[in-house]
Structures are given as C-alpha cells and as structure tokens.
PDB file of N, CA and C in Angstrom:
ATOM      1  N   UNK A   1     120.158 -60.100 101.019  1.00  0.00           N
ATOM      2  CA  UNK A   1     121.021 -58.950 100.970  1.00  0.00           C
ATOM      3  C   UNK A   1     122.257 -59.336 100.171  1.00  0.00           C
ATOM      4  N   UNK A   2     122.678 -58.475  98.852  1.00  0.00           N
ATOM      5  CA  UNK A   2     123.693 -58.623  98.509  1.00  0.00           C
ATOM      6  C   UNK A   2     124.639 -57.084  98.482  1.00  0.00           C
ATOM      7  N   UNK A   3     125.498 -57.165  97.341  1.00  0.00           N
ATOM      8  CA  UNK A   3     125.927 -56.247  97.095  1.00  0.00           C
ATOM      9  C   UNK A   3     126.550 -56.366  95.411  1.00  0.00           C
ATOM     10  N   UNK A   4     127.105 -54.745  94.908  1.00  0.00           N
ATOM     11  CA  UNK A   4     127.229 -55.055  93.356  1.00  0.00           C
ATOM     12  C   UNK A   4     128.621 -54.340  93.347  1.00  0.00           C
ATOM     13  N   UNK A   5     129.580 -55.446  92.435  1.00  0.00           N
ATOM     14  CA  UNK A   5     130.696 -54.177  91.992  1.00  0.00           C
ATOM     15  C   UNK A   5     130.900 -55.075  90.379  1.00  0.00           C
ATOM     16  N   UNK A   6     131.156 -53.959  89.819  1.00  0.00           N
ATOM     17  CA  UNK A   6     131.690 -54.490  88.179  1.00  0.00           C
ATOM     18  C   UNK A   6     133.108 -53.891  87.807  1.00  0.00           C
ATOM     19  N   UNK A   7     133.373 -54.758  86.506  1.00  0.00           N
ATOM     20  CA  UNK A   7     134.646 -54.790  86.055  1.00  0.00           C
ATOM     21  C   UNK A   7     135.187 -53.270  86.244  1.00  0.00           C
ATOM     22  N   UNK A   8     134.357 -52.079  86.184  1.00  0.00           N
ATOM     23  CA  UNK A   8     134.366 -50.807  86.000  1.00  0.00           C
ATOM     24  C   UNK A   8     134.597 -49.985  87.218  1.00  0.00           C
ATOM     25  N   UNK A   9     134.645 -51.137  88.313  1.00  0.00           N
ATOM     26  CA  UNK A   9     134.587 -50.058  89.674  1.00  0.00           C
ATOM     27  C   UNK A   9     133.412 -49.559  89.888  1.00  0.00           C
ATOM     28  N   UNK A  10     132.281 -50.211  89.231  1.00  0.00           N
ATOM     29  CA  UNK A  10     130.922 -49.510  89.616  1.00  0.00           C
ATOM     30  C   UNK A  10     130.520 -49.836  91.341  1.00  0.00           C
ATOM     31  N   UNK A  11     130.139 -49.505  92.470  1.00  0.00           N
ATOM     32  CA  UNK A  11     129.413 -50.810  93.168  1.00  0.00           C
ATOM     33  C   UNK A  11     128.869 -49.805  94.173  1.00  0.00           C
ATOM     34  N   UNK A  12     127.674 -50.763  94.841  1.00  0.00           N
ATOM     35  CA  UNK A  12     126.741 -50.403  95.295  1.00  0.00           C
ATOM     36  C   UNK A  12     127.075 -51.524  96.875  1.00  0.00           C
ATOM     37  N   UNK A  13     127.192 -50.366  97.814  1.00  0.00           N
ATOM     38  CA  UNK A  13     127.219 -51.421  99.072  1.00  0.00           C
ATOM     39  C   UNK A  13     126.491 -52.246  99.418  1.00  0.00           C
ATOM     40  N   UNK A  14     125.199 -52.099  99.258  1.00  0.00           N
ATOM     41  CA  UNK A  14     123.853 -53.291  99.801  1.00  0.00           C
ATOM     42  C   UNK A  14     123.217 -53.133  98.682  1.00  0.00           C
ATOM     43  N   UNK A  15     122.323 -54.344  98.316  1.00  0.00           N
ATOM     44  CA  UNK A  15     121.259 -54.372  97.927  1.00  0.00           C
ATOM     45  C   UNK A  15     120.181 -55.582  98.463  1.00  0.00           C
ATOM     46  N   UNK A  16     118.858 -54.858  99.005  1.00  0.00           N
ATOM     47  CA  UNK A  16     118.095 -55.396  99.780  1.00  0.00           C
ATOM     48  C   UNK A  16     117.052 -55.643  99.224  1.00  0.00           C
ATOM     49  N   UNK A  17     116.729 -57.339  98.773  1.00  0.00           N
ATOM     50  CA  UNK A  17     115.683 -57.902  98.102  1.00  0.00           C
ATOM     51  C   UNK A  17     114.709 -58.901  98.804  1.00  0.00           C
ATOM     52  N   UNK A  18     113.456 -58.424  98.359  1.00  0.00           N
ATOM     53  CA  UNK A  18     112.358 -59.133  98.960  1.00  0.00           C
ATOM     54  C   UNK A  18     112.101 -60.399  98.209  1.00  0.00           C
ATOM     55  N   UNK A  19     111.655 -61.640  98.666  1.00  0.00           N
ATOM     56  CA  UNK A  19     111.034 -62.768  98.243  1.00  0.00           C
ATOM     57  C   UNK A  19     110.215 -62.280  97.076  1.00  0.00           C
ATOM     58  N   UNK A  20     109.159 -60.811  96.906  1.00  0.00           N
ATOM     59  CA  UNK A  20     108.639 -60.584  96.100  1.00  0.00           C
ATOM     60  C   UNK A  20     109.381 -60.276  94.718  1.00  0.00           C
ATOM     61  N   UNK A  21     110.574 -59.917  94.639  1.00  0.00           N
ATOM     62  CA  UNK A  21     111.574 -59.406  93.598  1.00  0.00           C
ATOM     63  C   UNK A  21     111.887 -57.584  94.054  1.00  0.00           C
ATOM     64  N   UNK A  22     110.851 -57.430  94.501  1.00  0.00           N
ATOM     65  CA  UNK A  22     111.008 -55.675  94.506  1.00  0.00           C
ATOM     66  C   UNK A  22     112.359 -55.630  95.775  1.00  0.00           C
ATOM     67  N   UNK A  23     112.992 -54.704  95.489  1.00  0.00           N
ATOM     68  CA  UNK A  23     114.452 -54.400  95.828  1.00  0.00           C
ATOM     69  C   UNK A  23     115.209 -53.021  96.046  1.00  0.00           C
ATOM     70  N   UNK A  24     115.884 -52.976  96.635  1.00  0.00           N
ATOM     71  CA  UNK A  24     116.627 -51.138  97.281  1.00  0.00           C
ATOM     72  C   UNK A  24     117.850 -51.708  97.451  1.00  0.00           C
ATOM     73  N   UNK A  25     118.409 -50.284  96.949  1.00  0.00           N
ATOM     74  CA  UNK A  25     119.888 -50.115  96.706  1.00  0.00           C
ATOM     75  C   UNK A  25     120.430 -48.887  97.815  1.00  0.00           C
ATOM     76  N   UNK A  26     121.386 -49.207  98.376  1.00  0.00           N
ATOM     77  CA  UNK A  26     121.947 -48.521  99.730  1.00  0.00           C
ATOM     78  C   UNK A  26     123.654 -48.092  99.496  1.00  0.00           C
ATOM     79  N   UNK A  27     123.881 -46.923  99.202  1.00  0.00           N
ATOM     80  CA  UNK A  27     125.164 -46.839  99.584  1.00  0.00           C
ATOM     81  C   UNK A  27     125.691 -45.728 100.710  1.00  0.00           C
ATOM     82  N   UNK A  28     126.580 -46.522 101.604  1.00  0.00           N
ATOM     83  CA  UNK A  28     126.358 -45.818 103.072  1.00  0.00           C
ATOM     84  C   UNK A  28     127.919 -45.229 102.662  1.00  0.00           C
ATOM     85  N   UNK A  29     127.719 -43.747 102.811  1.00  0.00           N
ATOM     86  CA  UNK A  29     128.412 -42.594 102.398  1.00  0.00           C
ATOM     87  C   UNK A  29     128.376 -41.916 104.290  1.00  0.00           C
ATOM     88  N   UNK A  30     129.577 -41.790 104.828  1.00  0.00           N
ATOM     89  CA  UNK A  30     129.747 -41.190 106.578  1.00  0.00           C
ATOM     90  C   UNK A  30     130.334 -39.867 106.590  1.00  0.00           C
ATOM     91  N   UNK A  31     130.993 -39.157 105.358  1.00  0.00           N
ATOM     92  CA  UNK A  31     131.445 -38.217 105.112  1.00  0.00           C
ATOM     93  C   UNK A  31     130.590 -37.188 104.888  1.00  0.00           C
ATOM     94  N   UNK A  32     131.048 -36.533 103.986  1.00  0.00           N
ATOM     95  CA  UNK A  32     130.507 -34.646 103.914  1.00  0.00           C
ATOM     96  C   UNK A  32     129.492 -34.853 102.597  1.00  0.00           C
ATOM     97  N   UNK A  33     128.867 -33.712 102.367  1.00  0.00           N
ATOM     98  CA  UNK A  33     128.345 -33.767 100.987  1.00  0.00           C
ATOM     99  C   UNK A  33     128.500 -34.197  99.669  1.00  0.00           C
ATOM    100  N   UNK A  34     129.846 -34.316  99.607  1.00  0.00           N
ATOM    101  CA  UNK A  34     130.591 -34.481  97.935  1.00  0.00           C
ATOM    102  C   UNK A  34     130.799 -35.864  98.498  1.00  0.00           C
ATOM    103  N   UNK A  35     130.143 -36.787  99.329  1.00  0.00           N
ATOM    104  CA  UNK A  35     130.297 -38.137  99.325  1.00  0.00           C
ATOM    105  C   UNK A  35     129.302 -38.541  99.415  1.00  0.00           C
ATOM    106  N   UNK A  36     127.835 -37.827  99.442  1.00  0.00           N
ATOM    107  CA  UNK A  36     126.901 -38.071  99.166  1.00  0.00           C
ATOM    108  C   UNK A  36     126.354 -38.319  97.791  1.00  0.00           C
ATOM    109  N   UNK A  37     126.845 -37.215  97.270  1.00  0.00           N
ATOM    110  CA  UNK A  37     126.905 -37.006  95.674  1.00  0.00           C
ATOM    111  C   UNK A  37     127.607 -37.908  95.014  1.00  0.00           C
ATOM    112  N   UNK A  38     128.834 -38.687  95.482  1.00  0.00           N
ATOM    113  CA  UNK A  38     129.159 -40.007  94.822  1.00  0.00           C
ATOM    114  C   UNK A  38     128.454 -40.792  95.168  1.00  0.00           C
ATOM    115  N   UNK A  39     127.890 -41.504  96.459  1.00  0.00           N
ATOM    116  CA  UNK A  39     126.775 -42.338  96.178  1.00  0.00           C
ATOM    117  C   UNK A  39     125.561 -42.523  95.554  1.00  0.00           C
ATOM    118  N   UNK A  40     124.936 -41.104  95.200  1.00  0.00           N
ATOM    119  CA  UNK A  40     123.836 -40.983  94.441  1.00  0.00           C
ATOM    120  C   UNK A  40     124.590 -41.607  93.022  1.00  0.00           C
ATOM    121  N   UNK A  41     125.304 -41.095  92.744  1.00  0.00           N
ATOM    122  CA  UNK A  41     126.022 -40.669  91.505  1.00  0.00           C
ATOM    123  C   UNK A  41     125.981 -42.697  90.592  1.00  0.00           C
ATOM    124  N   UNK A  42     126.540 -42.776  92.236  1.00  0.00           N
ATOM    125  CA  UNK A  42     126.937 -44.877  91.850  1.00  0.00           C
ATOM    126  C   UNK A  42     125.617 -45.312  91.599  1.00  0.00           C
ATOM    127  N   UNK A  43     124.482 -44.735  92.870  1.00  0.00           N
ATOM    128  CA  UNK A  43     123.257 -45.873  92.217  1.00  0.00           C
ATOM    129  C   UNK A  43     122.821 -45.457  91.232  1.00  0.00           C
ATOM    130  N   UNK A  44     123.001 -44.283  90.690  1.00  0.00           N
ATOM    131  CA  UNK A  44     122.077 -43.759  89.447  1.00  0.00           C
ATOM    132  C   UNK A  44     122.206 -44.289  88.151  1.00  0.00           C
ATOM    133  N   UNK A  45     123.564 -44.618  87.966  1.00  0.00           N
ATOM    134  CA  UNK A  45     125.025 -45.493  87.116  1.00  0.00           C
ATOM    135  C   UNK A  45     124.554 -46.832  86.978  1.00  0.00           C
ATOM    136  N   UNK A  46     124.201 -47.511  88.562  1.00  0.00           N
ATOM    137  CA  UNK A  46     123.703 -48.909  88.645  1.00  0.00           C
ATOM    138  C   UNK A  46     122.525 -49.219  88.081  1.00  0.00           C
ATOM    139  N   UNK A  47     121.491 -48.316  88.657  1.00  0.00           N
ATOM    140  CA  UNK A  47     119.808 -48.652  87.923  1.00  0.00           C
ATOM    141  C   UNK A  47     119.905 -48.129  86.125  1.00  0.00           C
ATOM    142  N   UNK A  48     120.759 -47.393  85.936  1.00  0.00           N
ATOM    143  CA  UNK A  48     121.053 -47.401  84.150  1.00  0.00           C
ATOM    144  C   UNK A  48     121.305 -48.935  83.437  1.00  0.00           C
ATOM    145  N   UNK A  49     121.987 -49.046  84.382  1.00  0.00           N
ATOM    146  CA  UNK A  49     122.513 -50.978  83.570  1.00  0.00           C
ATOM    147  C   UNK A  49     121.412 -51.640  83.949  1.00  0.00           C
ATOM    148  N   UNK A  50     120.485 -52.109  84.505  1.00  0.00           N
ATOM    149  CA  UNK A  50     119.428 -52.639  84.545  1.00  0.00           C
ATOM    150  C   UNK A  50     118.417 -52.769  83.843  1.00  0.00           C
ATOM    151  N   UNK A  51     118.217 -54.617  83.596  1.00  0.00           N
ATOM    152  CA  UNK A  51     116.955 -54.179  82.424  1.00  0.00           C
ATOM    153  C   UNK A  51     115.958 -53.670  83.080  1.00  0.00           C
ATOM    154  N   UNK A  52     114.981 -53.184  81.891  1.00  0.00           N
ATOM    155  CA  UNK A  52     113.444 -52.409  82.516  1.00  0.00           C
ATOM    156  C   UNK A  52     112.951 -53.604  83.195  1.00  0.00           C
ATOM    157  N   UNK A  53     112.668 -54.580  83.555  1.00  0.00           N
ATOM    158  CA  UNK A  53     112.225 -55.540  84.530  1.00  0.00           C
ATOM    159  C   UNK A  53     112.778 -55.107  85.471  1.00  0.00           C
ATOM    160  N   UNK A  54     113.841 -55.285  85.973  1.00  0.00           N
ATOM    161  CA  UNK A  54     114.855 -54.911  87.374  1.00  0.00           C
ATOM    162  C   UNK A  54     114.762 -53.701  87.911  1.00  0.00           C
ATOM    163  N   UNK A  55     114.511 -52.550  87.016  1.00  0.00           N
ATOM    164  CA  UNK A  55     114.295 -50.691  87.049  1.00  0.00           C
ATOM    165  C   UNK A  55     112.915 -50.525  87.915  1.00  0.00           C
ATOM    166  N   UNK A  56     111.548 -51.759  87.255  1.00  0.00           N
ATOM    167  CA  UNK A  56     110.398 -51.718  87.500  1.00  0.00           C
ATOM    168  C   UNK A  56     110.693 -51.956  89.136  1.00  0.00           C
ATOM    169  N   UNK A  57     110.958 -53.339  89.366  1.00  0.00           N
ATOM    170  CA  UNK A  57     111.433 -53.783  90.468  1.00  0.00           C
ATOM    171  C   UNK A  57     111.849 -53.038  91.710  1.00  0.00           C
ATOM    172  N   UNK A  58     112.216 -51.899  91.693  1.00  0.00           N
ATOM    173  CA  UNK A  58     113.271 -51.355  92.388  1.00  0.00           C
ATOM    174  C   UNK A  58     112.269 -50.409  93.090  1.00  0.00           C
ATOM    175  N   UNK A  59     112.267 -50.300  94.610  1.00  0.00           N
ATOM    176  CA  UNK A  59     111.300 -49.177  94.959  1.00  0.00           C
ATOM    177  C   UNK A  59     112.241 -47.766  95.573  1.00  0.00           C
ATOM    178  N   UNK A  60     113.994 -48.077  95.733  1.00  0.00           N
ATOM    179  CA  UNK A  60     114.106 -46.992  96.242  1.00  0.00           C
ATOM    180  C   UNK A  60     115.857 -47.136  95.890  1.00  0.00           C
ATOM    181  N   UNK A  61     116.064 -45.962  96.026  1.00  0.00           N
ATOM    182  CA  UNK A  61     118.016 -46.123  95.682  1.00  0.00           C
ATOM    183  C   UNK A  61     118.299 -44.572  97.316  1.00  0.00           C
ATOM    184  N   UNK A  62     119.353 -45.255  97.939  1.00  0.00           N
ATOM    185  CA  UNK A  62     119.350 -44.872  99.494  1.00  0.00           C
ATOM    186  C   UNK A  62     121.072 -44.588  99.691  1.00  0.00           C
ATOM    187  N   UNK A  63     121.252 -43.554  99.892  1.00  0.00           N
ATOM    188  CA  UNK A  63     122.436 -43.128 100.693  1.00  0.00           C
ATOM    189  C   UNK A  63     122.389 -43.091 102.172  1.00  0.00           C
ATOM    190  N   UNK A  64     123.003 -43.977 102.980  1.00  0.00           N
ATOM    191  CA  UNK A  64     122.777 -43.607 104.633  1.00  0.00           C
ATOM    192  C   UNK A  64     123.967 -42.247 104.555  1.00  0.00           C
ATOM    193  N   UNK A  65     123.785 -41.441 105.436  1.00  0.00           N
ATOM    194  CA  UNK A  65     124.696 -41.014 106.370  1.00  0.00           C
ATOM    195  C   UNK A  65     125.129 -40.564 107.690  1.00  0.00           C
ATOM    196  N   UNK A  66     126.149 -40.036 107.784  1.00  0.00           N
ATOM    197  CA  UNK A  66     126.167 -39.752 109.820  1.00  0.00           C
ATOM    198  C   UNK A  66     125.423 -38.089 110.146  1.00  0.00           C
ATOM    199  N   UNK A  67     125.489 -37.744 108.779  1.00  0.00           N
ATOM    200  CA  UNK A  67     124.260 -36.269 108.635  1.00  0.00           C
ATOM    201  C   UNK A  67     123.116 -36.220 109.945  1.00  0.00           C
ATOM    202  N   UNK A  68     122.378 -35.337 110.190  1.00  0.00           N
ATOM    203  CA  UNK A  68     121.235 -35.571 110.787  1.00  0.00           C
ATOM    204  C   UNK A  68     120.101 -35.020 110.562  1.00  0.00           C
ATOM    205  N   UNK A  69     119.991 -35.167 108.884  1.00  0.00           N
ATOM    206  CA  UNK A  69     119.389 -34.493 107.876  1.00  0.00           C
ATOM    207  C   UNK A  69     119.142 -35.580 106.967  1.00  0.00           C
ATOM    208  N   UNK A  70     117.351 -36.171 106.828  1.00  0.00           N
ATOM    209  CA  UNK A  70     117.157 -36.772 105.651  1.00  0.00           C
ATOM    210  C   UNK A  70     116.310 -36.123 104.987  1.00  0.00           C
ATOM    211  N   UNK A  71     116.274 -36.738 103.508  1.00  0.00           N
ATOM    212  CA  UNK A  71     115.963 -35.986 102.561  1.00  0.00           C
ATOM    213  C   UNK A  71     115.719 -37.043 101.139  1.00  0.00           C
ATOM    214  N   UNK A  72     114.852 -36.684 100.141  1.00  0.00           N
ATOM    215  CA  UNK A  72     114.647 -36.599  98.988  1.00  0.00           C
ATOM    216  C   UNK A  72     115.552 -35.612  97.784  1.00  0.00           C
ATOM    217  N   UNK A  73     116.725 -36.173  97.368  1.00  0.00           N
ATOM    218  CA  UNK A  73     116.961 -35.044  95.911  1.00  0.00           C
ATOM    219  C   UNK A  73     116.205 -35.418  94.806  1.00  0.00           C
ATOM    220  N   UNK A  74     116.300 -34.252  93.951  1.00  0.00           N
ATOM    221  CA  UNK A  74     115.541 -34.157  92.991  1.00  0.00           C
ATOM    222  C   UNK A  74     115.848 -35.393  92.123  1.00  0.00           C
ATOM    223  N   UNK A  75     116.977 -36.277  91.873  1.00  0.00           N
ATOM    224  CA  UNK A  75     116.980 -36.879  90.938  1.00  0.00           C
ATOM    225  C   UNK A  75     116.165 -38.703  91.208  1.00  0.00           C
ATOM    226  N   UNK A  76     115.799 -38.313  92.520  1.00  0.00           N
ATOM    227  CA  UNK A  76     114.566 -39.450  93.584  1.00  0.00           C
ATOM    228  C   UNK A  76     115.439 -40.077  94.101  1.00  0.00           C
ATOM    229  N   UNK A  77     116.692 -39.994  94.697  1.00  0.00           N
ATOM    230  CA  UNK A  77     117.986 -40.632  95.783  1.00  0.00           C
ATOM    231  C   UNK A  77     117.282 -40.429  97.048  1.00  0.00           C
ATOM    232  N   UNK A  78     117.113 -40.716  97.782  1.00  0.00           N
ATOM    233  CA  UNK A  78     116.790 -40.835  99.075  1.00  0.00           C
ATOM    234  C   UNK A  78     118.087 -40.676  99.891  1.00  0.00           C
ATOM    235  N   UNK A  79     118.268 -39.917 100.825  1.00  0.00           N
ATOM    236  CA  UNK A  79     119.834 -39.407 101.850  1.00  0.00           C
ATOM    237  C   UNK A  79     118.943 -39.458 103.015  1.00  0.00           C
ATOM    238  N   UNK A  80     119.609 -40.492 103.560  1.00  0.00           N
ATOM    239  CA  UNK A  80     118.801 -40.956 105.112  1.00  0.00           C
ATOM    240  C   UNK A  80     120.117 -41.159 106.130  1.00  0.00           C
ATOM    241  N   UNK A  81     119.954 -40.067 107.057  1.00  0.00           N
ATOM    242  CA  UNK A  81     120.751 -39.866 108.171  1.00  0.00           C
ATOM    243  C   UNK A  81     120.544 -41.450 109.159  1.00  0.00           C
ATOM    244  N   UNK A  82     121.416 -41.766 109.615  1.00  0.00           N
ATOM    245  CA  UNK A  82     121.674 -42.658 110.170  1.00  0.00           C
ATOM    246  C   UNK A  82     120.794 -42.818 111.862  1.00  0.00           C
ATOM    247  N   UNK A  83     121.177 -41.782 112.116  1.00  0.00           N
ATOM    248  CA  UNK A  83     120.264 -41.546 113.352  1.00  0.00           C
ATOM    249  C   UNK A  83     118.588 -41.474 113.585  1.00  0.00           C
ATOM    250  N   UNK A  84     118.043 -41.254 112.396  1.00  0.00           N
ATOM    251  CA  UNK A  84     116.441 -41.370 111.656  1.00  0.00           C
ATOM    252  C   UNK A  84     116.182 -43.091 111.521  1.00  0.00           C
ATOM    253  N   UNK A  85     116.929 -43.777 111.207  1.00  0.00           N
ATOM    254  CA  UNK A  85     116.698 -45.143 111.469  1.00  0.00           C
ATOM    255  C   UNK A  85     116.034 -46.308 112.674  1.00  0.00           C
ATOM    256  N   UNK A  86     115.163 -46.472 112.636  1.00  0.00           N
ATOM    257  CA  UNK A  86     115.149 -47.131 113.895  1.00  0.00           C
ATOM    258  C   UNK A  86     113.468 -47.080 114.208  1.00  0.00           C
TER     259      UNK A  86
END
C-alpha cells in the first residue's frame, strides 16, 4: 500500500498493489457529491500520467464514501459507500 502526490498537487490517497503488479487506486472523499467528483477527477488525472504498462496493470480507480450508495460512473470510477465494505 502506498500513496501518490506530485509536484502539481496531484494525489491519490491509497494505492493498493498486488505481488502480481495489478493495482487500485482509492481516494476516500466523506463529503457530498462535488467531493466525489474531485476524487474521480484526481484518479482520472493520475492513470493519464501512467505508462500503458501501469494503465494495463490497474484493475480499478475507487472513491470510498460515507454515502450509502455504491455505484459505477460512466467514466469507470467506482463510488463505494463505506458501509458496503466488509
């Protein structure tokens, strides 16, 4: 488990990597909608800078929140209520 921030203020709270290389990106957003939408917003930003090796790699980009509503958006972000965990 790490995490990513760049010179730019980019960053991504977790990132969770397997021994295999394949890897998920988590940014835990506890607020309202328009803080959901910045976390999508960050990993979408993050998997852009990535070479196509690392892009391949990647099986999921994840917003937690305190919502109690998960979901798929269209742009393939995953928004996973906190309480669905477990």
């Amino acid at each position: 488990m790490s995490h990513y921030r760049n010179e730019n203020n980019l960053e991504v709270d977790a990132i969770v990597e397997l021994f295999t290389g394949q890897w998920a990106g988590f940014e835990i957003k506890l607020g309202g909608d328009e803080f959901i939408e910045e976390g999508a917003k960050n990993l979408l930003s993050f998997h852009k800078k990535l070479s196509p090796k690392r892009q391949e790699e990647m099986t999921s980009l994840n917003v937690l929140t305190a919502g109690n509503v998960s979901y798929q958006r269209t742009d393939g972000v995953n928004v996973i209520a906190l309480g669905h965990l477990g």
